[in-house]
C-alpha atoms as a PDB file:
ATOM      1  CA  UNK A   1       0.000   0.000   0.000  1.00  0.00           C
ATOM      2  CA  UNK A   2       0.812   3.930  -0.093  1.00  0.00           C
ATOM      3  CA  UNK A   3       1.405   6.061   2.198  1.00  0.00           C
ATOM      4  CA  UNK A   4       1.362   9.485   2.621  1.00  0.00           C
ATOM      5  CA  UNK A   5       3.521  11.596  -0.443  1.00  0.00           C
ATOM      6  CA  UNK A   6       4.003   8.250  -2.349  1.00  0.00           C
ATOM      7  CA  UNK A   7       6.096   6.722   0.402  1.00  0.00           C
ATOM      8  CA  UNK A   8       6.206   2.855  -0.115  1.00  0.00           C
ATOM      9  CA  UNK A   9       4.117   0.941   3.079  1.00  0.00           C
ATOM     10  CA  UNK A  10       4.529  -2.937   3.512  1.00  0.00           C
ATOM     11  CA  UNK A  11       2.150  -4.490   6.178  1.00  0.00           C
ATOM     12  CA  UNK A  12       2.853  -7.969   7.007  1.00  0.00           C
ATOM     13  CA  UNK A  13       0.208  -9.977   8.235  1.00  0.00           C
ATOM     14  CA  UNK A  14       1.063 -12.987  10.282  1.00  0.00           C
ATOM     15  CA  UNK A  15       0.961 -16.568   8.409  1.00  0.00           C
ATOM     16  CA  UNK A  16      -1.850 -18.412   8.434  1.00  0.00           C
ATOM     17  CA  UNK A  17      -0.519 -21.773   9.766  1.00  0.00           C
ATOM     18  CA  UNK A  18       1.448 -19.128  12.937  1.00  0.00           C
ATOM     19  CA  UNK A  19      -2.541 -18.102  13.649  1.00  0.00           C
ATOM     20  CA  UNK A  20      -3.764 -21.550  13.383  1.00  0.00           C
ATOM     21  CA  UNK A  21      -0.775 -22.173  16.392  1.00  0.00           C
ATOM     22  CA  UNK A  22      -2.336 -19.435  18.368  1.00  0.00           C
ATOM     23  CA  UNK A  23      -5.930 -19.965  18.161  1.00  0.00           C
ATOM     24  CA  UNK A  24      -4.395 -24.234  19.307  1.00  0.00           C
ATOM     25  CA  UNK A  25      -2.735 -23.352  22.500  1.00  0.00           C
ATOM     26  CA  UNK A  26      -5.690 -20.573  23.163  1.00  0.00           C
ATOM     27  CA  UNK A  27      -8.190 -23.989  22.522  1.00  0.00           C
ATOM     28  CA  UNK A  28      -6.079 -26.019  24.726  1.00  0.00           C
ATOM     29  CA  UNK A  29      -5.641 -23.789  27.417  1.00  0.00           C
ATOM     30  CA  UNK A  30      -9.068 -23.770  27.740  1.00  0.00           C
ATOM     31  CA  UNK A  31      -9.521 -26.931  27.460  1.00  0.00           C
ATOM     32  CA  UNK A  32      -6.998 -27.110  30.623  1.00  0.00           C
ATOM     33  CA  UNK A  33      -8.817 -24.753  32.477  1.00  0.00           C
ATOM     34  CA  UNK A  34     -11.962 -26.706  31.933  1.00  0.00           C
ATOM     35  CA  UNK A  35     -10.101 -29.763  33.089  1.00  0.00           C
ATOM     36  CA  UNK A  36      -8.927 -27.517  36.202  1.00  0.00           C
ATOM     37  CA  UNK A  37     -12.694 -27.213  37.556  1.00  0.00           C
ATOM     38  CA  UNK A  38     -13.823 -29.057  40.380  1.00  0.00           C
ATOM     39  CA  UNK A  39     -17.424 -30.732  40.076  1.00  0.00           C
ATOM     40  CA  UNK A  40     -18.433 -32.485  43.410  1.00  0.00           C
ATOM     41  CA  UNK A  41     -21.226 -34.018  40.992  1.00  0.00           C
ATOM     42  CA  UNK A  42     -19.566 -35.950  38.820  1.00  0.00           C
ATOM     43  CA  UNK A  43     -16.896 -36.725  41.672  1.00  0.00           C
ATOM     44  CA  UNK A  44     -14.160 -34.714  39.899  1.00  0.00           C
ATOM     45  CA  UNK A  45     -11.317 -32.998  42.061  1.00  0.00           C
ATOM     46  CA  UNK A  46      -8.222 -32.510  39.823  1.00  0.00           C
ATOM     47  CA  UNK A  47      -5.169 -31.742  41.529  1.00  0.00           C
ATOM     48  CA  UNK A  48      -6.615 -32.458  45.093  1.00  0.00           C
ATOM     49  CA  UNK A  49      -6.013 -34.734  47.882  1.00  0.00           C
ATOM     50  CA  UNK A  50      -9.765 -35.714  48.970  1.00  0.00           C
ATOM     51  CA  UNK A  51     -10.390 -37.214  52.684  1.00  0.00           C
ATOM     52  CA  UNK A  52     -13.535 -39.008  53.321  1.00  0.00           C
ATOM     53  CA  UNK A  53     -14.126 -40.675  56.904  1.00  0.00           C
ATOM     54  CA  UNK A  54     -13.729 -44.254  58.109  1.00  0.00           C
ATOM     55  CA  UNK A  55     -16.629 -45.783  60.305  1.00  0.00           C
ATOM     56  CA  UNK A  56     -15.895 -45.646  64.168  1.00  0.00           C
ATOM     57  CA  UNK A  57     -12.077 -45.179  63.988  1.00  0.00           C
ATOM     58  CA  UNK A  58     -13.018 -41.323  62.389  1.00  0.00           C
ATOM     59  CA  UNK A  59     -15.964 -40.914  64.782  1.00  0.00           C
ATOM     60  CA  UNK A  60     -13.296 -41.445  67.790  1.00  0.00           C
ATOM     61  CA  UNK A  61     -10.848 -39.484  65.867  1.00  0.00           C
ATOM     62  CA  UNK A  62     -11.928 -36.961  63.296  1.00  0.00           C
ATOM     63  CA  UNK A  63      -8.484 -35.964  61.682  1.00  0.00           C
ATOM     64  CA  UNK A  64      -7.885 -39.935  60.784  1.00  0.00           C
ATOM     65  CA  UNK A  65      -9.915 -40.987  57.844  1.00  0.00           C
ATOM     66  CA  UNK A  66      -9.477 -42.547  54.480  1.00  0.00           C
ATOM     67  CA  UNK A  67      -7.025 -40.497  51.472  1.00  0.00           C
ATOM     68  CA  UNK A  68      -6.524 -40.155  47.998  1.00  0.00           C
ATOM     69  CA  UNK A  69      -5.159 -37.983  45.012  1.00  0.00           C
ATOM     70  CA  UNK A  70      -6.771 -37.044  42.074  1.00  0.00           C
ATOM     71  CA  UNK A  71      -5.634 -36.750  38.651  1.00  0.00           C
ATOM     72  CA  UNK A  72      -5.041 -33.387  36.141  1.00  0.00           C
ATOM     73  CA  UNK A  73      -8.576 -34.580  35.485  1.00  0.00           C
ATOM     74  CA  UNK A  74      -9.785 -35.048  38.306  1.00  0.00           C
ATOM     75  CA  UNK A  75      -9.595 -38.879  38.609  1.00  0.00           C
ATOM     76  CA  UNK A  76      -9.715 -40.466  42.303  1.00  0.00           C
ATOM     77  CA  UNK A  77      -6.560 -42.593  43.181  1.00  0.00           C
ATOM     78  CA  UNK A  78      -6.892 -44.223  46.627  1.00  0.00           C
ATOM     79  CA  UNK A  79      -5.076 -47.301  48.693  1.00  0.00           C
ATOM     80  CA  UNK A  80      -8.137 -49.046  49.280  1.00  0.00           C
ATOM     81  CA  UNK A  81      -6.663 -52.374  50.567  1.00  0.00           C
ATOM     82  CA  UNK A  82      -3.959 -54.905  50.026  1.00  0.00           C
ATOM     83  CA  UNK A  83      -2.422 -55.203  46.963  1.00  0.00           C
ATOM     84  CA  UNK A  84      -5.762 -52.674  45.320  1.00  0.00           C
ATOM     85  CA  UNK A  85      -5.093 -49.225  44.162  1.00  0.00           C
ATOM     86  CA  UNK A  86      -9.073 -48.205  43.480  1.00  0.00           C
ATOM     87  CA  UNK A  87      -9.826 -45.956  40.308  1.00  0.00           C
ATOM     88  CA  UNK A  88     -13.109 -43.403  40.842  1.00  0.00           C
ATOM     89  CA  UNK A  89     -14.366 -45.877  43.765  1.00  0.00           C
ATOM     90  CA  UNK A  90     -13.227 -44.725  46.529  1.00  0.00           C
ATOM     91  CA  UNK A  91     -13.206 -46.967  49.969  1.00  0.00           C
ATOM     92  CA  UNK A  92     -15.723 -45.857  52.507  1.00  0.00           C
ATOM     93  CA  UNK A  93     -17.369 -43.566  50.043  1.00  0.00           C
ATOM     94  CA  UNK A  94     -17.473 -40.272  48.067  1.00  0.00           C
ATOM     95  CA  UNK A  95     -15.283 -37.755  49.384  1.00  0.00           C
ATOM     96  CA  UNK A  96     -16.142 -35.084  52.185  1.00  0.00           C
ATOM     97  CA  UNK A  97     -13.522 -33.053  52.096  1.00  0.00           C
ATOM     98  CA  UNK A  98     -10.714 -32.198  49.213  1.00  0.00           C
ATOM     99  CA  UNK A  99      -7.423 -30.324  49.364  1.00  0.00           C
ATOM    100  CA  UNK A 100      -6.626 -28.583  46.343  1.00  0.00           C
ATOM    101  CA  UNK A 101      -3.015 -28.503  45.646  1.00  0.00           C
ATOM    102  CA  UNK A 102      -0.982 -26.239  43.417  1.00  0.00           C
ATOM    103  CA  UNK A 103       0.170 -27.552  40.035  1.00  0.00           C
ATOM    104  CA  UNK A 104       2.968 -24.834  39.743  1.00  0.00           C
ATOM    105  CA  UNK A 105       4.564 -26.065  42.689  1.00  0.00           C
ATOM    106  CA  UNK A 106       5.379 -29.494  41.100  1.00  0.00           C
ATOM    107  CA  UNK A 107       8.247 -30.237  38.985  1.00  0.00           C
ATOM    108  CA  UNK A 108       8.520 -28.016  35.927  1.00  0.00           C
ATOM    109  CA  UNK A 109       5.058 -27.041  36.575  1.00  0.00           C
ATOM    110  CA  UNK A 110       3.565 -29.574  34.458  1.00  0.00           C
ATOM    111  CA  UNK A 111       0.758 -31.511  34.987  1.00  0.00           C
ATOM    112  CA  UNK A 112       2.025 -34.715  32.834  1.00  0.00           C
ATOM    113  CA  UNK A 113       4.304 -34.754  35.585  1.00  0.00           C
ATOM    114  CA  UNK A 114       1.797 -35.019  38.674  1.00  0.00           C
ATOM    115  CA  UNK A 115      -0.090 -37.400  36.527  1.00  0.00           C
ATOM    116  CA  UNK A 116       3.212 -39.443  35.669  1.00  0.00           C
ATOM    117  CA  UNK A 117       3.580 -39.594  39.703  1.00  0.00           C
ATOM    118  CA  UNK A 118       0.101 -41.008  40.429  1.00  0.00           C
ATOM    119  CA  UNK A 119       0.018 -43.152  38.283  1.00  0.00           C
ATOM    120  CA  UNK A 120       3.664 -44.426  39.522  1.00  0.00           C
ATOM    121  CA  UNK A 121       2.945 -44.425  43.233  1.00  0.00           C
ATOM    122  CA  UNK A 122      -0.400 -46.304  42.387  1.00  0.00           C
ATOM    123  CA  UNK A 123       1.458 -49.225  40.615  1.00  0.00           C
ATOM    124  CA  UNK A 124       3.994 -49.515  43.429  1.00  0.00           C
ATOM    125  CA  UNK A 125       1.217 -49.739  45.687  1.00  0.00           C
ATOM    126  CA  UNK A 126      -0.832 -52.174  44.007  1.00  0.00           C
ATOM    127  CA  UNK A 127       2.266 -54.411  44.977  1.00  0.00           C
ATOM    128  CA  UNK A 128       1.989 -53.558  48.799  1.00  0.00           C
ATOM    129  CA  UNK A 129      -0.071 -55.384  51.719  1.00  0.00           C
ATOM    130  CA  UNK A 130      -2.325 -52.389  53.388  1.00  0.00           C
ATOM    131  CA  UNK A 131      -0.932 -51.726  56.653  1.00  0.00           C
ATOM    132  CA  UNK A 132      -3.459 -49.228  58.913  1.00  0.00           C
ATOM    133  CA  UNK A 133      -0.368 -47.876  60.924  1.00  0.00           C
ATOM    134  CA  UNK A 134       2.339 -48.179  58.992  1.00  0.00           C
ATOM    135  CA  UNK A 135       1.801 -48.035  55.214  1.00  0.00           C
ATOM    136  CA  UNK A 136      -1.700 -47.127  54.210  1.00  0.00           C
ATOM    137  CA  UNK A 137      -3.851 -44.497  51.900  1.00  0.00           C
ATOM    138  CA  UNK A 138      -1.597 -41.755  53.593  1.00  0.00           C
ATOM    139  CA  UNK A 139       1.534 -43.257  52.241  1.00  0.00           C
ATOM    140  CA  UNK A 140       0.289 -43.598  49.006  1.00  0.00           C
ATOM    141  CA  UNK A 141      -0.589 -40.223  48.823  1.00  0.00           C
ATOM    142  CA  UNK A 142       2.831 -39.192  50.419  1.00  0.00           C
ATOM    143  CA  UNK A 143       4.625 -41.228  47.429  1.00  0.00           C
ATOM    144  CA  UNK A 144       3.023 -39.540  44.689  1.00  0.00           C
ATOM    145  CA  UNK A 145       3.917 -36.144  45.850  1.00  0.00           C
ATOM    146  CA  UNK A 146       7.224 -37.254  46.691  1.00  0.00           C
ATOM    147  CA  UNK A 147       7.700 -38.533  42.907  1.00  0.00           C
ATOM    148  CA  UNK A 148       6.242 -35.262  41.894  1.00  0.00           C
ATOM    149  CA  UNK A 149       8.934 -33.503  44.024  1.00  0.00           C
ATOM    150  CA  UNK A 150       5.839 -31.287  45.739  1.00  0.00           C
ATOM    151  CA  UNK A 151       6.350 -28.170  46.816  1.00  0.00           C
ATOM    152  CA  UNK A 152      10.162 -29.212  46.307  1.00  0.00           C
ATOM    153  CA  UNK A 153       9.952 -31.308  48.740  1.00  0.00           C
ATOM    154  CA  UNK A 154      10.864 -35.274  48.907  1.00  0.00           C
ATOM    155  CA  UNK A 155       9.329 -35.315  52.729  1.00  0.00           C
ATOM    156  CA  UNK A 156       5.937 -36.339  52.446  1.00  0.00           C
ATOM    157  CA  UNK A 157       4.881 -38.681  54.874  1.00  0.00           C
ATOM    158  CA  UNK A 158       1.354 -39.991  56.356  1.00  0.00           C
ATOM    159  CA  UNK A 159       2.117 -37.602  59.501  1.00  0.00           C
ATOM    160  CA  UNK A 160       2.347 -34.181  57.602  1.00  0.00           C
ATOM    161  CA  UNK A 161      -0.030 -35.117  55.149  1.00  0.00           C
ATOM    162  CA  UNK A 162      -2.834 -35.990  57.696  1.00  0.00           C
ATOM    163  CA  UNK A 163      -1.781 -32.432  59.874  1.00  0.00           C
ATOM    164  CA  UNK A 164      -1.745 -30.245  56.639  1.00  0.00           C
ATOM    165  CA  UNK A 165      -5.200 -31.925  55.233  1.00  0.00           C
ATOM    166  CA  UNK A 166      -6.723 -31.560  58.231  1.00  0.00           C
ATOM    167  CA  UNK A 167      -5.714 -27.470  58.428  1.00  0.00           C
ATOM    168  CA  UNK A 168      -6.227 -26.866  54.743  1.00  0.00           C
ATOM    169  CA  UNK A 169      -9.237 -29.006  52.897  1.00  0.00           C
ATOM    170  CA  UNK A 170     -12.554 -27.873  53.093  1.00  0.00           C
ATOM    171  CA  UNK A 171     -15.851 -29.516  53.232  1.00  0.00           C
ATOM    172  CA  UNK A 172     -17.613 -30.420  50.287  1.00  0.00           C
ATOM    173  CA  UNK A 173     -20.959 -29.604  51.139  1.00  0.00           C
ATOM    174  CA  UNK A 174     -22.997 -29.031  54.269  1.00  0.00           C
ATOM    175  CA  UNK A 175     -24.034 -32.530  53.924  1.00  0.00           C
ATOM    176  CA  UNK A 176     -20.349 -33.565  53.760  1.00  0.00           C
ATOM    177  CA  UNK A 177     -19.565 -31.866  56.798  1.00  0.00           C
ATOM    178  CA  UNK A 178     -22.031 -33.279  58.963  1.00  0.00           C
ATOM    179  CA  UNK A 179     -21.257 -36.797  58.177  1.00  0.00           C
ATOM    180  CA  UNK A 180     -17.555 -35.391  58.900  1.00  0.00           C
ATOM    181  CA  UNK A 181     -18.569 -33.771  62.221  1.00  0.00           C
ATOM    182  CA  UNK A 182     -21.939 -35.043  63.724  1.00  0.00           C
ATOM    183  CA  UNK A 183     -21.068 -38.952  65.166  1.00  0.00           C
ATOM    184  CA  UNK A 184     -18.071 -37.336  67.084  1.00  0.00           C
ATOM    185  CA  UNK A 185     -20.073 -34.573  68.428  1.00  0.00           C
ATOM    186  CA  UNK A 186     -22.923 -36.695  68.939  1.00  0.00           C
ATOM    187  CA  UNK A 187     -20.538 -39.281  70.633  1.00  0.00           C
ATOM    188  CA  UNK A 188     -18.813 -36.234  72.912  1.00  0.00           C
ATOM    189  CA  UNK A 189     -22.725 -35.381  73.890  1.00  0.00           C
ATOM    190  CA  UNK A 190     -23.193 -38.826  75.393  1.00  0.00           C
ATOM    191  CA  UNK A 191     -20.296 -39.559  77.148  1.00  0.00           C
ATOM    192  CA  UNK A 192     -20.272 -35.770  78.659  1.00  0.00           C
ATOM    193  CA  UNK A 193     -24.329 -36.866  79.296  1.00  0.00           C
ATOM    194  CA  UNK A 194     -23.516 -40.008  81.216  1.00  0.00           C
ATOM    195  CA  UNK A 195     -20.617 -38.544  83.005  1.00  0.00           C
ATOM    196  CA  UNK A 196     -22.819 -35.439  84.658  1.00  0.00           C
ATOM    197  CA  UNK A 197     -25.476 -38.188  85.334  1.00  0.00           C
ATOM    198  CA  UNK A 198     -22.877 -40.893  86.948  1.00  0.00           C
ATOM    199  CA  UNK A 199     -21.193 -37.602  88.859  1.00  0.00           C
ATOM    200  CA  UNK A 200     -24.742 -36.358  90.104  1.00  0.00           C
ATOM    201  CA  UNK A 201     -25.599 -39.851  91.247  1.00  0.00           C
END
C-alpha cells in the first residue's frame, strides 16, 4: 500500500498456519482450564487430595480418615486395601472433604508430571499389603507427591499429610460436613451426658 507523499508501506500480516498455532494453545488452554474445575457431581477434584471418613475409627478421631489424590482430570486414586489401588471408587465412600493442591509447585510445573507420579505411586502400591499404621492411603498419597517432588519437597509422609489436610481441605458440602462432624459430636454429647449423670448420682 501507499502512504502518505508516495512513500512505499509494507504491512505484514502474520501466516496463516502461525494463527492456526495461536488460536491451538488458546483452545487447549481452555480446554486445561476446563479440566482444572472441580465438580463435586460428577466426583471430579483434579489436583486435590480428597479425605472421606472411616466408620468408628473417624468418629473417635476426626483428623484420621481414608485419602486419595486425584488426577489433572480429576480422577480419584486411593489405597483401598492390600495389593488394590481403586480408580473413581473410593473406599468408605465419596469424598467429604478435598485439598486442592498447586500444580505450579510441582516439577517443571507440568501436569504430565503429577499425573506421571500417580500413576507411579499407584502401581507400586498395588504391589503392597495395606498396613493401617504403617503403610496405608496416607503413604500412598505421600509417594506420589514425593515422585512429583511437591512443593520441592521429597518429605511427604502420612504424619504431615494428615496435619496439613486436616488445616487446609474444606468440606464439600454441608451434607459432607455433617457426616464429617456429627457422630463425634454426637458421641462427645453422650459420654459428657452419662458422666454429669454418673457424677450427680
Amino acid at each position: 500500500s501507499w502512504g502518505p507523499k508516495g512513500v512505499a508501506l509494507t504491512i505484514t500480516l502474520p501466516p496463516r498456519a502461525a494463527m492456526a498455532d495461536v488460536c491451538e494453545v488458546d483452545s487447549l488452554s481452555s480446554l486445561t482450564r476446563g479440566l482444572e474445575k472441580i465438580d463435586p457431581s460428577a466426583s471430579r477434584y483434579p489436583f486435590c487430595v480428597v479425605w472421606t471418613p472411616i466408620p468408628l475409627l473417624s468418629w473417635l478421631f476426626p483428623f484420621i480418615g481414608h485419602m486419595g489424590i486425584c488426577t489433572s482430570s480429576g480422577v480419584i486414586r486411593d489405597f483401598a486395601g492390600p495389593y488394590l489401588v481403586s480408580e473413581d471408587d473410593m473406599a468408605f465412600g465419596k469424598p467429604t472433604r478435598y485439598w486442592k493442591l498447586d500444580v505450579s509447585k510441582v516439577d517443571s510445573s507440568s501436569s504430565d508430571v503429577w499425573d506421571a507420579a500417580v500413576f507411579d505411586a499407584s502401581e507400586e502400591y498395588k504391589r503392597r499389603m495395606h498396613n493401617l499404621c504403617c503403610d496405608n492411603c496416607h503413604s500412598h498419597v505421600a509417594m506420589a507427591l514425593n515422585l512429583m517432588h511437591y512443593d520441592s519437597s521429597t518429605s511427604w509422609n502420612m504424619v504431615n499429610l494428615c496435619l496439613l489436610s486436616f488445616i487446609h481441605s474444606k468440606h464439600i458440602s454441608w451434607v459432607a460436613l455433617l457426616k464429617t462432624w456429627l457422630p463425634f459430636v454426637l458421641l462427645c454429647v453422650v459420654i459428657v451426658t452419662a458422666t454429669v449423670v454418673l457424677s450427680v448420682r
